[in-house]
Protein backbone atom coordinates (compact mmCIF):
# COMPACT_ATOMS: atom_id res chain seq x y z
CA UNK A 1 29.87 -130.57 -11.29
CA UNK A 2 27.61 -133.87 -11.08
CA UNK A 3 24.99 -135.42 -12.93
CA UNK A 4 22.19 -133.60 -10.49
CA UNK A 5 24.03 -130.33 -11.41
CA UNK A 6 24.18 -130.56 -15.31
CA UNK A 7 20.86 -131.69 -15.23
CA UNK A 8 19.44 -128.54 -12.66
CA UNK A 9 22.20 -126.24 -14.94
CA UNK A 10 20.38 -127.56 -18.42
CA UNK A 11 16.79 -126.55 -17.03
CA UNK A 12 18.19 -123.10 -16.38
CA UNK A 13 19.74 -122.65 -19.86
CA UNK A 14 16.63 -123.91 -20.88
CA UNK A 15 14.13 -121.68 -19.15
CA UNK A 16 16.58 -118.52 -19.70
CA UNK A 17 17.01 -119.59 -23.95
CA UNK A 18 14.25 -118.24 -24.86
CA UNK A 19 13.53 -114.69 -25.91
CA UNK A 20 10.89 -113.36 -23.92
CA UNK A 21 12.23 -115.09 -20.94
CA UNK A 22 15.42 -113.91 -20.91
CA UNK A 23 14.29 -110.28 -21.39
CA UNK A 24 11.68 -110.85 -18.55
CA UNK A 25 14.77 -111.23 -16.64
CA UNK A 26 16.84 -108.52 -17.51
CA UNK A 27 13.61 -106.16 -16.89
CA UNK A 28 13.49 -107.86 -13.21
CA UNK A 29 17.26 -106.91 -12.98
CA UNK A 30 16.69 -103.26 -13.13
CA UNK A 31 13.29 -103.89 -10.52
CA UNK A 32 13.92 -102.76 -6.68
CA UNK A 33 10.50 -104.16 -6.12
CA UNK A 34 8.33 -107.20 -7.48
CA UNK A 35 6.38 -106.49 -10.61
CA UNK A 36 3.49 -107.72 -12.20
CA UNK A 37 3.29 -108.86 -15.58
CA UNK A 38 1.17 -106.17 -16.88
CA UNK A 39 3.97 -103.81 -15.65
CA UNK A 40 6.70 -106.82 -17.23
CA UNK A 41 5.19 -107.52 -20.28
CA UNK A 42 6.33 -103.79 -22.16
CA UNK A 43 10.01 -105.09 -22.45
CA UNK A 44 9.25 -108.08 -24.69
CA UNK A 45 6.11 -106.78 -26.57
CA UNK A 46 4.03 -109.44 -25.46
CA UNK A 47 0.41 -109.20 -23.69
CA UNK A 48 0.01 -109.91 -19.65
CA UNK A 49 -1.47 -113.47 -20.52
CA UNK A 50 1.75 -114.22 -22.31
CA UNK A 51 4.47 -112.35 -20.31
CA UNK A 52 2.81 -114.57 -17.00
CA UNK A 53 2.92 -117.87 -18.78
CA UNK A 54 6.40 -117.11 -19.33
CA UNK A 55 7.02 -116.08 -15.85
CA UNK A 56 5.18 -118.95 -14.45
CA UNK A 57 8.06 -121.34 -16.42
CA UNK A 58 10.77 -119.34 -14.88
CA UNK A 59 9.28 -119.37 -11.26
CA UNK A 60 9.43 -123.12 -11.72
CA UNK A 61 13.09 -123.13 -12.08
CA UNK A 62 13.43 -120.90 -9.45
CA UNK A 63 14.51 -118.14 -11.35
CA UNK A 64 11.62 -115.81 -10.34
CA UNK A 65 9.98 -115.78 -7.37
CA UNK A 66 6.35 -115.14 -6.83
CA UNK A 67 4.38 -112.74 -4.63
CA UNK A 68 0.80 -112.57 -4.20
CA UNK A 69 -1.18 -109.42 -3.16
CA UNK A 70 -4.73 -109.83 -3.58
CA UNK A 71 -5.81 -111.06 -7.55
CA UNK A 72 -2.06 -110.05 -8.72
CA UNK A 73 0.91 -111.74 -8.73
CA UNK A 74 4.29 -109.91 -8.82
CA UNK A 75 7.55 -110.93 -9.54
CA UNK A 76 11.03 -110.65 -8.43
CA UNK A 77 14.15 -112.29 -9.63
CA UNK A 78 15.49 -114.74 -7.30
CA UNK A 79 19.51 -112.83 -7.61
CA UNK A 80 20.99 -115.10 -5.64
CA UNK A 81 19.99 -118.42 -6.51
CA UNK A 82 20.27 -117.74 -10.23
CA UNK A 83 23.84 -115.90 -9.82
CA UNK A 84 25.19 -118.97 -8.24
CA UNK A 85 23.83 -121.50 -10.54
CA UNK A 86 25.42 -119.39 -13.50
CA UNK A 87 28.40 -118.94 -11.30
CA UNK A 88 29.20 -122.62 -11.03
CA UNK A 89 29.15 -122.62 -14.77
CA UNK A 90 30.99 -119.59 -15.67
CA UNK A 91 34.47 -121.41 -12.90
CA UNK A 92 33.69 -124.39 -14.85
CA UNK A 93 34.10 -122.26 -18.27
CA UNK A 94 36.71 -120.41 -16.46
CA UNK A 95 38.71 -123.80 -14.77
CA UNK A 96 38.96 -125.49 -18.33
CA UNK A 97 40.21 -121.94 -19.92
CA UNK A 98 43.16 -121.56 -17.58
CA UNK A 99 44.31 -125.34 -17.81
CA UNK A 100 44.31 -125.08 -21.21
CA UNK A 101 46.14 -121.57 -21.92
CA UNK A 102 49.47 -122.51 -21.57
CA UNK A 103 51.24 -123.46 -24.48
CA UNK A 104 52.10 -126.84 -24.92
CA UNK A 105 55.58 -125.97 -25.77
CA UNK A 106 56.37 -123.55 -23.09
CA UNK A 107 59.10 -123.69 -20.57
CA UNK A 108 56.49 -123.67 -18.06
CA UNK A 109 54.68 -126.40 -19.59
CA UNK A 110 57.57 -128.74 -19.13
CA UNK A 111 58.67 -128.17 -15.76
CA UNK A 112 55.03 -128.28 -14.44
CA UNK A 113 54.61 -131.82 -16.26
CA UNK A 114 58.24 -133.23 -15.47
CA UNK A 115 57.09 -132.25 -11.24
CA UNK A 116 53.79 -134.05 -11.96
């Protein structure tokens, strides 16, 4: 992962670290259509004004996606971009959790370093 990636990957974290957003986004989950924020705002127990501004930070890290029809907005999850970005992190987690389960004493640990 580069420099560009971490950076993109810590926005993410960011945006998705906070309460309210993150169960904004688990609501959207569970949407087959876009919402509004009015319709949004029950699983957090915040007001429209509040669930939106908290929206409007997660649509600009492209974790939301934003439809407007007439006065409204309504909002979808953007599944695939946000399922790849945690993706790359969770092979990351994954890559450095296999290299590292072997036991440093095992027979397998020998003859893999003694071919290296």
């Amino acid at each position: 992962m580069d420099l560009d990636e971490r950076h993109e990957l810590a926005r993410l974290l960011k945006a998705l670290g906070e309460y309210n957003r993150l169960s904004l986004v688990y609501e959207l989950c569970g949407c087959a259509e876009p919402e509004n924020a009015m319709c949004l705002c029950e699983c957090c127990s915040v007001d429209a004004s509040v669930a939106s501004r908290h929206l409007k930070a997660l649509a600009q890290e492209d974790i939301v996606q934003i439809e407007s029809r007439g006065r409204e907005r309504h909002y979808s999850l953007n599944r695939k971009e946000v399922a790849q970005r945690l993706r790359m992190l969770a092979d990351e987690i994954d890559g450095q959790k296999t290299a590292r389960s072997e036991p440093q004493d095992s027979p397998d640990a020998y003859s893999k370093s003694a071919r290296s």
